[in-house]
N, C-alpha and C. Protein backbone atom coordinates (compact mmCIF):
# COMPACT_ATOMS: atom_id res chain seq x y z
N UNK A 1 -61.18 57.32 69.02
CA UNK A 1 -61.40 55.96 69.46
C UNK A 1 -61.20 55.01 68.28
N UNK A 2 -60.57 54.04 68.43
CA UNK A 2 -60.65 53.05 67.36
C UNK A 2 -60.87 51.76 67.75
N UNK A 3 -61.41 50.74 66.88
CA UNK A 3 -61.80 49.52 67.17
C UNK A 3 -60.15 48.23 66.61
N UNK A 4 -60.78 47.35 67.45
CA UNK A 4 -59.86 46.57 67.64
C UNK A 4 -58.75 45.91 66.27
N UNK A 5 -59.46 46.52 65.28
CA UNK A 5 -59.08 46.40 63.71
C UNK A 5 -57.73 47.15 63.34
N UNK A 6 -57.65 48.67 64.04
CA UNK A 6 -57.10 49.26 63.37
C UNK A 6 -55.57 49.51 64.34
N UNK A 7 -54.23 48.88 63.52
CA UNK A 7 -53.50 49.22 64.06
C UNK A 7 -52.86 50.05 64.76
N UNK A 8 -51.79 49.73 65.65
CA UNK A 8 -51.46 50.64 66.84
C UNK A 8 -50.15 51.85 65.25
N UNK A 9 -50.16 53.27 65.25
CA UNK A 9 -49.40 53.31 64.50
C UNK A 9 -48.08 53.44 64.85
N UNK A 10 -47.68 53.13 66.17
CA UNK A 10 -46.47 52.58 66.24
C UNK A 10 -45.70 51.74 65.92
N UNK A 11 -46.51 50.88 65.85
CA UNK A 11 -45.97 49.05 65.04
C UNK A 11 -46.14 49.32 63.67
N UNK A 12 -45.06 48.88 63.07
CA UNK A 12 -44.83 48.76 61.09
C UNK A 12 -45.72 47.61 61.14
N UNK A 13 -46.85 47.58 60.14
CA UNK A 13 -47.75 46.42 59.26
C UNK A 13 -47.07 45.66 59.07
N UNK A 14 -46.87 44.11 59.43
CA UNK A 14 -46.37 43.08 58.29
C UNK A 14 -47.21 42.82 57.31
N UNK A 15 -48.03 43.36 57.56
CA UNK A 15 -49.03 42.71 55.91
C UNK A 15 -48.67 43.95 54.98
N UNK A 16 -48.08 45.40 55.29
CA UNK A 16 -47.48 46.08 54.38
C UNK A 16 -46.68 45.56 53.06
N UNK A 17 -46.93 45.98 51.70
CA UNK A 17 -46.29 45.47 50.90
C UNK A 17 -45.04 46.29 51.15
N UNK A 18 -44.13 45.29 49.94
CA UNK A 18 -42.64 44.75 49.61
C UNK A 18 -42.17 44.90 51.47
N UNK A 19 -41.48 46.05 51.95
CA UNK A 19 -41.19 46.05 53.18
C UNK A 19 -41.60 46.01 54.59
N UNK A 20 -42.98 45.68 54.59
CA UNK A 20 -43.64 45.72 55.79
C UNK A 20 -42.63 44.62 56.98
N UNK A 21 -42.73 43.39 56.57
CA UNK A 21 -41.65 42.76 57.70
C UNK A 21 -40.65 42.57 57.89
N UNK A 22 -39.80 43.35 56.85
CA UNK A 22 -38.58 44.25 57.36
C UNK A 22 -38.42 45.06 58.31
N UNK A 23 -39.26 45.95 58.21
CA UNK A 23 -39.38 46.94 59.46
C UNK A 23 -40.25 46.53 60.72
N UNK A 24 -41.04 45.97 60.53
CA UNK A 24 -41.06 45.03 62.02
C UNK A 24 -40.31 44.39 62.61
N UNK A 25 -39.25 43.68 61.78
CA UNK A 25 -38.16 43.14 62.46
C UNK A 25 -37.46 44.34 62.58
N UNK A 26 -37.18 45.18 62.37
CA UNK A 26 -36.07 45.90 62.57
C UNK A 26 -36.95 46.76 64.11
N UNK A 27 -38.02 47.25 64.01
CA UNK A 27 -38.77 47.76 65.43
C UNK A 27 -38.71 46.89 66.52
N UNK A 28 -38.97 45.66 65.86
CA UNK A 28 -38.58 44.62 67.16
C UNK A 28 -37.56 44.42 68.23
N UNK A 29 -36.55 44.68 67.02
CA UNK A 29 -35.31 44.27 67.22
C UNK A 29 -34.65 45.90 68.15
N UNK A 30 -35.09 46.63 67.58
CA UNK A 30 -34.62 48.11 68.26
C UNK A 30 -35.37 48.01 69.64
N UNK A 31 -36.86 47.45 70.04
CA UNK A 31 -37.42 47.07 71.42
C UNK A 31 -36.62 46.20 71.92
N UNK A 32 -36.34 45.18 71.80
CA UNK A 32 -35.92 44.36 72.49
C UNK A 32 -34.57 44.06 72.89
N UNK A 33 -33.53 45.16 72.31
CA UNK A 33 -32.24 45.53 72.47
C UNK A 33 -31.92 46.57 74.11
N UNK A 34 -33.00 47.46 73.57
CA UNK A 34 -33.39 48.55 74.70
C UNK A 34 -33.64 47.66 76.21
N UNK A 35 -34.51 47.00 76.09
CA UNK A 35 -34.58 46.03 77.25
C UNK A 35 -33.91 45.06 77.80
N UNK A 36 -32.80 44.88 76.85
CA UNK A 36 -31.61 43.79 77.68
C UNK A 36 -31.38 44.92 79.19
N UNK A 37 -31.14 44.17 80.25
CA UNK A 37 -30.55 44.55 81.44
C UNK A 37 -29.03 45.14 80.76
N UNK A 38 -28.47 46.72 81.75
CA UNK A 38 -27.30 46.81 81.43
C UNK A 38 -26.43 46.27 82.21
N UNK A 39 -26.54 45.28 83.61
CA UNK A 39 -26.06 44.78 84.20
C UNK A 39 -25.37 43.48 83.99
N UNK A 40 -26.73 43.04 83.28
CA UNK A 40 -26.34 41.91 82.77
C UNK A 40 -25.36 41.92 81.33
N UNK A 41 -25.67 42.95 80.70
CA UNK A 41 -24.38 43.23 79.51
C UNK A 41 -22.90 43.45 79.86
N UNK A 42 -23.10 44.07 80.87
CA UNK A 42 -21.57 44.18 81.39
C UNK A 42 -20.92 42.78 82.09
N UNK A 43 -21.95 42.66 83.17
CA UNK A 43 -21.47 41.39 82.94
C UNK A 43 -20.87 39.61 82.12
N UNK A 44 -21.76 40.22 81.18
CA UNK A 44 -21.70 39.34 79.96
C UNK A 44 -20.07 39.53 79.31
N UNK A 45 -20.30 40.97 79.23
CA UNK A 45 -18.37 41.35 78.76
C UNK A 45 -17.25 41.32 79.75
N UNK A 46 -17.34 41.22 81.11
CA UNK A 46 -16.27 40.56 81.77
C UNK A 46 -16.48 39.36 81.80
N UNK A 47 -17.58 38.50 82.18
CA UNK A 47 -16.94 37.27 81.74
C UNK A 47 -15.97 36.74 80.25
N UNK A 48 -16.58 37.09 79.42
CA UNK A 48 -15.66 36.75 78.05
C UNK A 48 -14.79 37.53 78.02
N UNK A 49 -14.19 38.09 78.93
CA UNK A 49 -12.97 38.71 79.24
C UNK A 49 -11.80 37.98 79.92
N UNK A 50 -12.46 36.74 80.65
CA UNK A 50 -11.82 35.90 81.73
C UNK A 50 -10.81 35.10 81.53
N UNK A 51 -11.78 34.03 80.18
CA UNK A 51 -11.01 32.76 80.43
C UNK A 51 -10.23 32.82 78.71
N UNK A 52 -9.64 32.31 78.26
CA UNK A 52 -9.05 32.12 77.53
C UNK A 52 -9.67 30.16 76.22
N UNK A 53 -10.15 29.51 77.15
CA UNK A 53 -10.76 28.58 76.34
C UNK A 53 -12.16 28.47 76.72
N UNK A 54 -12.77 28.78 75.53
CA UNK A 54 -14.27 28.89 75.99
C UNK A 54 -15.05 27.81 74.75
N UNK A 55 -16.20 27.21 75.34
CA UNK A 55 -16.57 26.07 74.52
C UNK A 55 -18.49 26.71 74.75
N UNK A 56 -18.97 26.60 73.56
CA UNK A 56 -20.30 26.88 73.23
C UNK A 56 -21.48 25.79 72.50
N UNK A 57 -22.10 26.28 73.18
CA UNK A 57 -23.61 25.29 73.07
C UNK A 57 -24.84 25.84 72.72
N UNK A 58 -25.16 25.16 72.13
CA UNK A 58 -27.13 25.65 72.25
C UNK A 58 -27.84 24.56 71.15
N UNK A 59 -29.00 24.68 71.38
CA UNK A 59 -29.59 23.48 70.43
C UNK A 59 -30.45 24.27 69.35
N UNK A 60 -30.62 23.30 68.05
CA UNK A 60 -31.63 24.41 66.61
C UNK A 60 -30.84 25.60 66.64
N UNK A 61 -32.07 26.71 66.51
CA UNK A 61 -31.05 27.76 65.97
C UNK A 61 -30.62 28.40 66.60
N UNK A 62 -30.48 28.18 68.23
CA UNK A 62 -30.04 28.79 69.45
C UNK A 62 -28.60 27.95 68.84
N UNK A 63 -28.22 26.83 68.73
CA UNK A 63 -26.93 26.41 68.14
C UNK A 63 -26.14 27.38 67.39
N UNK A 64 -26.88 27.53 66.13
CA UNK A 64 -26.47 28.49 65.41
C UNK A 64 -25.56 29.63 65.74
N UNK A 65 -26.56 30.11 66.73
CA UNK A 65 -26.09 31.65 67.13
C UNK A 65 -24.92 31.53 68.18
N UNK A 66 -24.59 30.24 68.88
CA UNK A 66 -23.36 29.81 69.50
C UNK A 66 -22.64 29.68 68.88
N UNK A 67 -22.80 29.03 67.33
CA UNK A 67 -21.46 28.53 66.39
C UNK A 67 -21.29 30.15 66.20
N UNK A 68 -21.77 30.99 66.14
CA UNK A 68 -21.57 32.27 65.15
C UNK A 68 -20.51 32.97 66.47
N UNK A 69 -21.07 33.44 67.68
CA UNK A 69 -20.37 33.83 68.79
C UNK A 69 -19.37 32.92 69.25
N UNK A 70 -18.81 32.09 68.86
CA UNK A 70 -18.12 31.00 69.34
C UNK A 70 -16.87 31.72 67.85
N UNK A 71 -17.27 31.67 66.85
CA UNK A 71 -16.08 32.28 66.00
C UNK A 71 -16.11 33.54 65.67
N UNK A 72 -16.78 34.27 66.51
CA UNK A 72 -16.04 35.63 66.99
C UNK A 72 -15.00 35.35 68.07
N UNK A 73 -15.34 34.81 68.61
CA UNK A 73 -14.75 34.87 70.19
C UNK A 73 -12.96 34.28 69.63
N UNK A 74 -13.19 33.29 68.53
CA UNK A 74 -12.08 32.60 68.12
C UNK A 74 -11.22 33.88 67.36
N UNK A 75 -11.43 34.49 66.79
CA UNK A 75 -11.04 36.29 66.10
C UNK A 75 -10.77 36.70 67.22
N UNK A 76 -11.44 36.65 68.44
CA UNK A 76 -10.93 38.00 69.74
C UNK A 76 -9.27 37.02 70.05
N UNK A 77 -8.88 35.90 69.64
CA UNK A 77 -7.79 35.33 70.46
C UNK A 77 -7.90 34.34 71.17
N UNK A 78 -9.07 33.84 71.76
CA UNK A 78 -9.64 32.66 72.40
C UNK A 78 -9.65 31.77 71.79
N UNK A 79 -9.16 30.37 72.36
CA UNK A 79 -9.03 29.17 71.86
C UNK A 79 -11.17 28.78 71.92
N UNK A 80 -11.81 28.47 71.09
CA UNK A 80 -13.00 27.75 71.35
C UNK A 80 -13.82 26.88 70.63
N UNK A 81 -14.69 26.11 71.30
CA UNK A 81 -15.05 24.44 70.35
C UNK A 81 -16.25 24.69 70.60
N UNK A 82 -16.85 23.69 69.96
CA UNK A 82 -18.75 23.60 70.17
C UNK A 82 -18.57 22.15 70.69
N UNK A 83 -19.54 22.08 72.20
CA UNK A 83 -19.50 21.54 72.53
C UNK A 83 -20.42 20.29 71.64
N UNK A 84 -20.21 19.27 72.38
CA UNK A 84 -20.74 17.95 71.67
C UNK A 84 -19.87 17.80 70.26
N UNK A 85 -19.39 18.34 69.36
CA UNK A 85 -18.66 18.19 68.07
C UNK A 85 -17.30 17.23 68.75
N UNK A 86 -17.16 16.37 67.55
CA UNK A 86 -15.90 15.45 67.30
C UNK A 86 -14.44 15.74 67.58
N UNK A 87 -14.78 16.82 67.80
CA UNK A 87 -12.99 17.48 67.73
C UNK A 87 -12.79 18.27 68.96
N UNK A 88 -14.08 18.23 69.55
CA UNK A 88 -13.81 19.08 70.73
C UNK A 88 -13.46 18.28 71.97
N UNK A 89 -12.63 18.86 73.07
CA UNK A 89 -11.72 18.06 74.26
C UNK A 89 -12.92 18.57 75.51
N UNK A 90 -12.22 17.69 76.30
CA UNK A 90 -12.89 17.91 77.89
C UNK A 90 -12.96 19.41 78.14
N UNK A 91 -13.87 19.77 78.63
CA UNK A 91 -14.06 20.76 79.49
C UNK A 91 -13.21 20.65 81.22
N UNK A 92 -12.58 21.43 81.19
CA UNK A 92 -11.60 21.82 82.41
C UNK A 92 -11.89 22.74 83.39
N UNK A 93 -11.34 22.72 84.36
CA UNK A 93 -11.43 24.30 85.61
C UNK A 93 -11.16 24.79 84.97
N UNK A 94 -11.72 26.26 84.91
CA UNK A 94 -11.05 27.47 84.48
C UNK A 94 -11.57 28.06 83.08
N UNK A 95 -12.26 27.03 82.73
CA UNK A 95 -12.98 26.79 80.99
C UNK A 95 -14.05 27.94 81.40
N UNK A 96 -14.53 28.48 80.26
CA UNK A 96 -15.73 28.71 79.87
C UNK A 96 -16.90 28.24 79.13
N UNK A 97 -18.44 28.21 79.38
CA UNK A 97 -18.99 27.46 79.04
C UNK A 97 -20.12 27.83 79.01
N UNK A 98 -20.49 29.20 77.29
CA UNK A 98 -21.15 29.41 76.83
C UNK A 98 -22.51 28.52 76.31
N UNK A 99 -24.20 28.81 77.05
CA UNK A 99 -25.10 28.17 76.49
C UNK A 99 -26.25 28.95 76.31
N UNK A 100 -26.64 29.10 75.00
CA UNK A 100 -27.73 29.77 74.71
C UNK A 100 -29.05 28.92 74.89
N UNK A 101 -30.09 29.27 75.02
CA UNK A 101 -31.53 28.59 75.55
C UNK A 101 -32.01 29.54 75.45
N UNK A 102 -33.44 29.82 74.79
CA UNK A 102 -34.66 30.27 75.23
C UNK A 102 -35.33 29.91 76.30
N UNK A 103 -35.92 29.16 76.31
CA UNK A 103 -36.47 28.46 77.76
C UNK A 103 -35.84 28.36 79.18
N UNK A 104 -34.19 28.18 78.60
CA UNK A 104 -33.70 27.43 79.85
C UNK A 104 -33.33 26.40 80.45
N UNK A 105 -34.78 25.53 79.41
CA UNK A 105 -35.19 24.32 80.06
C UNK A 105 -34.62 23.50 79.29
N UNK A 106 -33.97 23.64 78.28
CA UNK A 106 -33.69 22.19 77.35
C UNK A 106 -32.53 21.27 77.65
N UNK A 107 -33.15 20.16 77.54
CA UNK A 107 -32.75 19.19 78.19
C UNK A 107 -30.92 19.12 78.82
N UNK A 108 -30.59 19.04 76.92
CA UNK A 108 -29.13 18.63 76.95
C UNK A 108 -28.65 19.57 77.20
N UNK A 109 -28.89 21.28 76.86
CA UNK A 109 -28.15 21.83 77.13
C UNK A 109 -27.93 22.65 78.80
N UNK A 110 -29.07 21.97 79.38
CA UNK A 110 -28.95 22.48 81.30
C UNK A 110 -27.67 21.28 81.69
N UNK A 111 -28.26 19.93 80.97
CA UNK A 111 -27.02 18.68 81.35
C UNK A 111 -25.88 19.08 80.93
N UNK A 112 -25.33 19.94 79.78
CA UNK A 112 -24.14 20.33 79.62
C UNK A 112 -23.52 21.60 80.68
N UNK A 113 -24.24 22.58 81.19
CA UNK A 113 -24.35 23.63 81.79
C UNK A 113 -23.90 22.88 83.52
N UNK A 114 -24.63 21.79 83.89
CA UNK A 114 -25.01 21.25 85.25
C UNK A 114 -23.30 20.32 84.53
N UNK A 115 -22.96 19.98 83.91
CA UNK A 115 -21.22 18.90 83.83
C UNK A 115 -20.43 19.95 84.11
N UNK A 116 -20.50 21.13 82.89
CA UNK A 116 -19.81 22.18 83.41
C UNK A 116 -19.17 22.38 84.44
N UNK A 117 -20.47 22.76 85.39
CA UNK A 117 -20.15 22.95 86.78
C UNK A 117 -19.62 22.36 87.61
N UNK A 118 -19.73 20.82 87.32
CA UNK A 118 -18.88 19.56 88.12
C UNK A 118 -17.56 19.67 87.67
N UNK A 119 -17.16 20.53 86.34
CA UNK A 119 -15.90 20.22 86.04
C UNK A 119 -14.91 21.42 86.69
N UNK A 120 -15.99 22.54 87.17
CA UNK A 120 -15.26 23.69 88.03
C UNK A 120 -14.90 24.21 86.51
N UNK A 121 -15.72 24.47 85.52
CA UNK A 121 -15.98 25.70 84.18
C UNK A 121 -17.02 26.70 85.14
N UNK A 122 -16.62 28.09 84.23
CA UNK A 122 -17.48 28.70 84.24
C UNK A 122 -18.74 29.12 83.35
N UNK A 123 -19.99 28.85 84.03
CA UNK A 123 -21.10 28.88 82.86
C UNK A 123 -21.41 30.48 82.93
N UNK A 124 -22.07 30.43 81.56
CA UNK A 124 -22.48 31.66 81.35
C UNK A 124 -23.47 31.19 80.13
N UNK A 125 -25.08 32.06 80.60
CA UNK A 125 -26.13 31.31 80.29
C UNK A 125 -26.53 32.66 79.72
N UNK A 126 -27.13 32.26 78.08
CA UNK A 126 -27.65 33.72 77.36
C UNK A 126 -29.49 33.00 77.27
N UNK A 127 -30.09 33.47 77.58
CA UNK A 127 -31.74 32.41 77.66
C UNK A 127 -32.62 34.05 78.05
N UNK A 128 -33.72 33.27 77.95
CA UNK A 128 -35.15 34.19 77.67
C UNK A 128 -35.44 34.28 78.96
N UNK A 129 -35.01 33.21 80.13
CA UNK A 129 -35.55 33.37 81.30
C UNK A 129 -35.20 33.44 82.58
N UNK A 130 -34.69 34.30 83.23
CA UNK A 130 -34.13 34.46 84.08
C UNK A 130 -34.64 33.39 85.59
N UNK A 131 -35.94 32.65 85.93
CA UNK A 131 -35.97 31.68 86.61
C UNK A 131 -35.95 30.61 86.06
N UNK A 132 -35.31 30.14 84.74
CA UNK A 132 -35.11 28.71 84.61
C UNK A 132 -33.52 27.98 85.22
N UNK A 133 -33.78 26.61 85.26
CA UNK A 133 -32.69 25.65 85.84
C UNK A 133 -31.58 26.03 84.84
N UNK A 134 -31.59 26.21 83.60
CA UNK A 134 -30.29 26.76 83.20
C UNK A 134 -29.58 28.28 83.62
N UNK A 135 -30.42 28.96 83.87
CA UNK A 135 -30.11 30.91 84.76
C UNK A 135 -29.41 30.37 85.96
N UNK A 136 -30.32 29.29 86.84
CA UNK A 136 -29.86 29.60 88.27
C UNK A 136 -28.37 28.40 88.02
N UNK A 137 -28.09 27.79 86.76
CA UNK A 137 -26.46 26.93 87.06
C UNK A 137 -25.77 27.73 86.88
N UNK A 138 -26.41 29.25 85.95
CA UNK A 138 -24.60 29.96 85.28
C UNK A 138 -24.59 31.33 86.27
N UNK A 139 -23.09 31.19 85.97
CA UNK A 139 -22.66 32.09 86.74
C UNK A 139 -22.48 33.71 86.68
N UNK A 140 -22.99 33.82 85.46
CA UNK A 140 -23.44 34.86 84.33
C UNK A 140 -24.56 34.24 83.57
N UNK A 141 -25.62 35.16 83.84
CA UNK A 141 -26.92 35.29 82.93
C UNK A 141 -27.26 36.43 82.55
N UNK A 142 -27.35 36.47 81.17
CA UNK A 142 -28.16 36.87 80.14
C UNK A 142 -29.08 36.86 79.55
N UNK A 143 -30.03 37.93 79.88
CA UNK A 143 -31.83 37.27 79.71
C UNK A 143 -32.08 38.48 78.38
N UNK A 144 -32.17 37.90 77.68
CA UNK A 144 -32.96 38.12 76.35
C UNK A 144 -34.59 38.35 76.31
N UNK A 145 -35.27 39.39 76.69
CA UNK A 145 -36.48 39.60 77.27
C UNK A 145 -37.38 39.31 76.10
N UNK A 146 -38.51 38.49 76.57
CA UNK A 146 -39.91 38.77 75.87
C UNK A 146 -40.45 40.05 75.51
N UNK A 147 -40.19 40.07 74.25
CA UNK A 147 -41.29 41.72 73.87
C UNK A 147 -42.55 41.21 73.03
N UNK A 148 -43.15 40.25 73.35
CA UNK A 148 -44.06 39.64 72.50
C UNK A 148 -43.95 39.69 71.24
N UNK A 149 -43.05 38.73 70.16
CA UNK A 149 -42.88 39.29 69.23
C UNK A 149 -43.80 38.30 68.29
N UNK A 150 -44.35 39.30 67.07
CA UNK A 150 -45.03 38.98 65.93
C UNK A 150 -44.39 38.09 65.35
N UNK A 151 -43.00 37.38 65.16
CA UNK A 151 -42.16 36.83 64.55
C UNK A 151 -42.64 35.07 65.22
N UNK A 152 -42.53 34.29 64.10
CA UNK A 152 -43.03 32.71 64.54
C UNK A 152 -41.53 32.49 65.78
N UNK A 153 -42.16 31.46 66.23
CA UNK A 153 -41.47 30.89 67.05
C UNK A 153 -40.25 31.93 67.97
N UNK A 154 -39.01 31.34 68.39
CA UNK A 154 -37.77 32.13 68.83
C UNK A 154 -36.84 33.03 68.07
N UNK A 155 -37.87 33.54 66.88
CA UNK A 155 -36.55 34.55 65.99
C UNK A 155 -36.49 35.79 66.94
N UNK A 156 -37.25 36.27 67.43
CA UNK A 156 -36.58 37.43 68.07
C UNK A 156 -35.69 37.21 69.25
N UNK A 157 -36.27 36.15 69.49
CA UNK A 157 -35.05 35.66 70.85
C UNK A 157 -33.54 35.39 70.12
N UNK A 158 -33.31 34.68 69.56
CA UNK A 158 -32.25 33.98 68.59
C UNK A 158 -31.73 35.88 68.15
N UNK A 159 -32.33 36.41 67.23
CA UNK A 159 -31.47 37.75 66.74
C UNK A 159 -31.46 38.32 67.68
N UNK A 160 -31.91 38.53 68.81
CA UNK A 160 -31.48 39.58 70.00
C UNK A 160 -30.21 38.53 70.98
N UNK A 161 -30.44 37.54 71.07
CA UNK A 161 -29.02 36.58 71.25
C UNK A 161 -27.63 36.65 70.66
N UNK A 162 -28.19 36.51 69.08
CA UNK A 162 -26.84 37.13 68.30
C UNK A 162 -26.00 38.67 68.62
N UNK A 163 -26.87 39.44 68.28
CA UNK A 163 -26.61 40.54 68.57
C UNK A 163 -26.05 41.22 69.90
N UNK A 164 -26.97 40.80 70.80
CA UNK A 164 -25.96 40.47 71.91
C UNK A 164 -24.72 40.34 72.19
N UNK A 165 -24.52 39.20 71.79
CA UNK A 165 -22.96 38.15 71.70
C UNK A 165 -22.11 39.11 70.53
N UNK A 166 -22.72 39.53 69.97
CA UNK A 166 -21.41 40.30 68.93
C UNK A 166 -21.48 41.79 69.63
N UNK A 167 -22.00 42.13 70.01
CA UNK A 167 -21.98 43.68 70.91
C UNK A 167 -21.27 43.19 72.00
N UNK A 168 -21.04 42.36 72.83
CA UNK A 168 -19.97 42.36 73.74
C UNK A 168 -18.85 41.57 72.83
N UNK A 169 -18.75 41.38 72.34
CA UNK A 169 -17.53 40.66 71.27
C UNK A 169 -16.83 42.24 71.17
N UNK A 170 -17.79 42.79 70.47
CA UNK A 170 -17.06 44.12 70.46
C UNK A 170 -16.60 44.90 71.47
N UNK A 171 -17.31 44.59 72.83
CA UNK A 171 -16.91 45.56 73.60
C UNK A 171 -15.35 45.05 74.33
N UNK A 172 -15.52 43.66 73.92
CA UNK A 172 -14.17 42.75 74.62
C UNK A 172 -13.25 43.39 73.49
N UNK A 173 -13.33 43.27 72.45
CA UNK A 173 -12.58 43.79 71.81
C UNK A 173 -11.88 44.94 71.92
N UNK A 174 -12.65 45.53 72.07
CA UNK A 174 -12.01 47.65 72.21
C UNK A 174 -11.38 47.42 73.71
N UNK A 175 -12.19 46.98 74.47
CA UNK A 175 -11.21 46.65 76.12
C UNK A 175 -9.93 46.20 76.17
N UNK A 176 -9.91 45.00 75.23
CA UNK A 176 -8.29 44.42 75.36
C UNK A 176 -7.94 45.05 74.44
N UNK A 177 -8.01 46.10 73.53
CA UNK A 177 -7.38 46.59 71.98
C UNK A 177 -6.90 45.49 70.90
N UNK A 178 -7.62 44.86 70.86
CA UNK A 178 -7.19 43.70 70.08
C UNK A 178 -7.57 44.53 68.33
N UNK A 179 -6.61 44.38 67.71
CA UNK A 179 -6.90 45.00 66.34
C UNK A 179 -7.78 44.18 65.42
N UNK A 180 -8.20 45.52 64.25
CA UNK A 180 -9.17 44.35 63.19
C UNK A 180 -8.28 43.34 62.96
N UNK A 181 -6.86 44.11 62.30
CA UNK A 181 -6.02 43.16 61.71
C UNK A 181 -5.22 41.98 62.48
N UNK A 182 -5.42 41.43 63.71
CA UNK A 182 -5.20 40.41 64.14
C UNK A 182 -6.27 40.02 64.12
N UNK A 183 -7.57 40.27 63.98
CA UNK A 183 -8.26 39.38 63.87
C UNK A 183 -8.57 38.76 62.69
N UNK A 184 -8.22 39.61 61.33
CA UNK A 184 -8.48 39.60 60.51
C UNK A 184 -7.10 37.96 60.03
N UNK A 185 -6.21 38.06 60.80
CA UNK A 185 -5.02 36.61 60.55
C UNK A 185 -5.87 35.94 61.08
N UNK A 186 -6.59 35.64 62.22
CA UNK A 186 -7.27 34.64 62.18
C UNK A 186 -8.73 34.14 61.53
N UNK A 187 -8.88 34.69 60.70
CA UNK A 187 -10.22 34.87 59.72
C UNK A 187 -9.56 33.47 59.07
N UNK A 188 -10.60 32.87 58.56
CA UNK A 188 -10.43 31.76 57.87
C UNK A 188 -9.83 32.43 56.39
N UNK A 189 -8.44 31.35 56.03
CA UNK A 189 -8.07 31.97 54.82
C UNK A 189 -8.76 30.65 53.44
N UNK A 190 -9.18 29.89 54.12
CA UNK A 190 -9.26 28.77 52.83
C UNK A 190 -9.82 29.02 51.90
N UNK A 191 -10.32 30.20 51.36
CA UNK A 191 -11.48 30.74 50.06
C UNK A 191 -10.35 30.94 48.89
């Protein structure tokens, strides 16, 4: 019997020295991978199989993890922009129209998700919640499950998002055989 003090020894200590919340993130991250739906993964990789111009969104560091999957997707051969940026064009029929959310609920990015749809794009929604107003606009959802994580705020949501998005990056990849080395010409050369 133990009292409410003494950890479960399944869970790595973050108060462990030098590596303790390393390996919590990394246990986390191995839970909460396991629990993506495989339905929804596959689905996730035929859609980014579809369209050929795909434009990505998300707000904070849900942004982030769109700019990051947004230039993979640009390596797989796909033309793609972040939405709201200066340089980016109308969204069209036939578009794709990547939006990451935790919630679901945030503001601009359901209003970008809900234009989308007026423009006859296809959405495809990566979020934490499968009944929010951003799940029920896209046409592909991707629910990034709650594993209650020890981590402040949306980091486990956000790295199980990323990860995500680059595991079907890859799987689009090996599907169409697209080589490293074409992707590797479109790698930024300016360094």
């Amino acid at each position: 019997m133990t009292d409410d003090t003494t950890p479960d020894p399944g869970t790595p200590d973050p108060d462990a020295p030098e590596d303790g919340p390393l390996r919590l993130v990394e246990a986390e991250v191995q839970r909460l991978l396991a629990a993506v739906d495989a339905a929804d993964f596959a689905a996730l990789i035929a859609a980014l199989g579809e369209h050929r111009r795909w434009f990505f969104t998300g707000q904070g560091r849900s942004g982030a993890v769109a700019a990051m999957a947004a230039t993979r997707c640009m390596h797989l051969g796909a033309t793609t922009h972040l939405l709201g940026e200066a340089t980016s064009p109308s969204v069209q029929a036939g578009d794709g129209v990547l939006v990451v959310s935790d919630s679901g609920t945030t503001p601009v990015s359901v209003w970008f998700a809900e234009k989308a749809r007026v423009e006859g794009a296809s959405v495809v929604a990566v979020t934490g919640a499968r009944d929010s107003p951003l799940a029920a606009l896209a046409r592909t959802a991707v629910v990034i499950p709650d594993i209650g994580s020890a981590q402040f705020g949306g980091s486990a949501f956000e790295q199980g998002a990323l990860l995500v998005l680059d595991a079907a990056m890859l799987a689009v990849q090996r599907r169409q055989a697209i080589s490293d080395e074409s992707m590797h010409r479109r790698h930024t050369n300016m360094r």
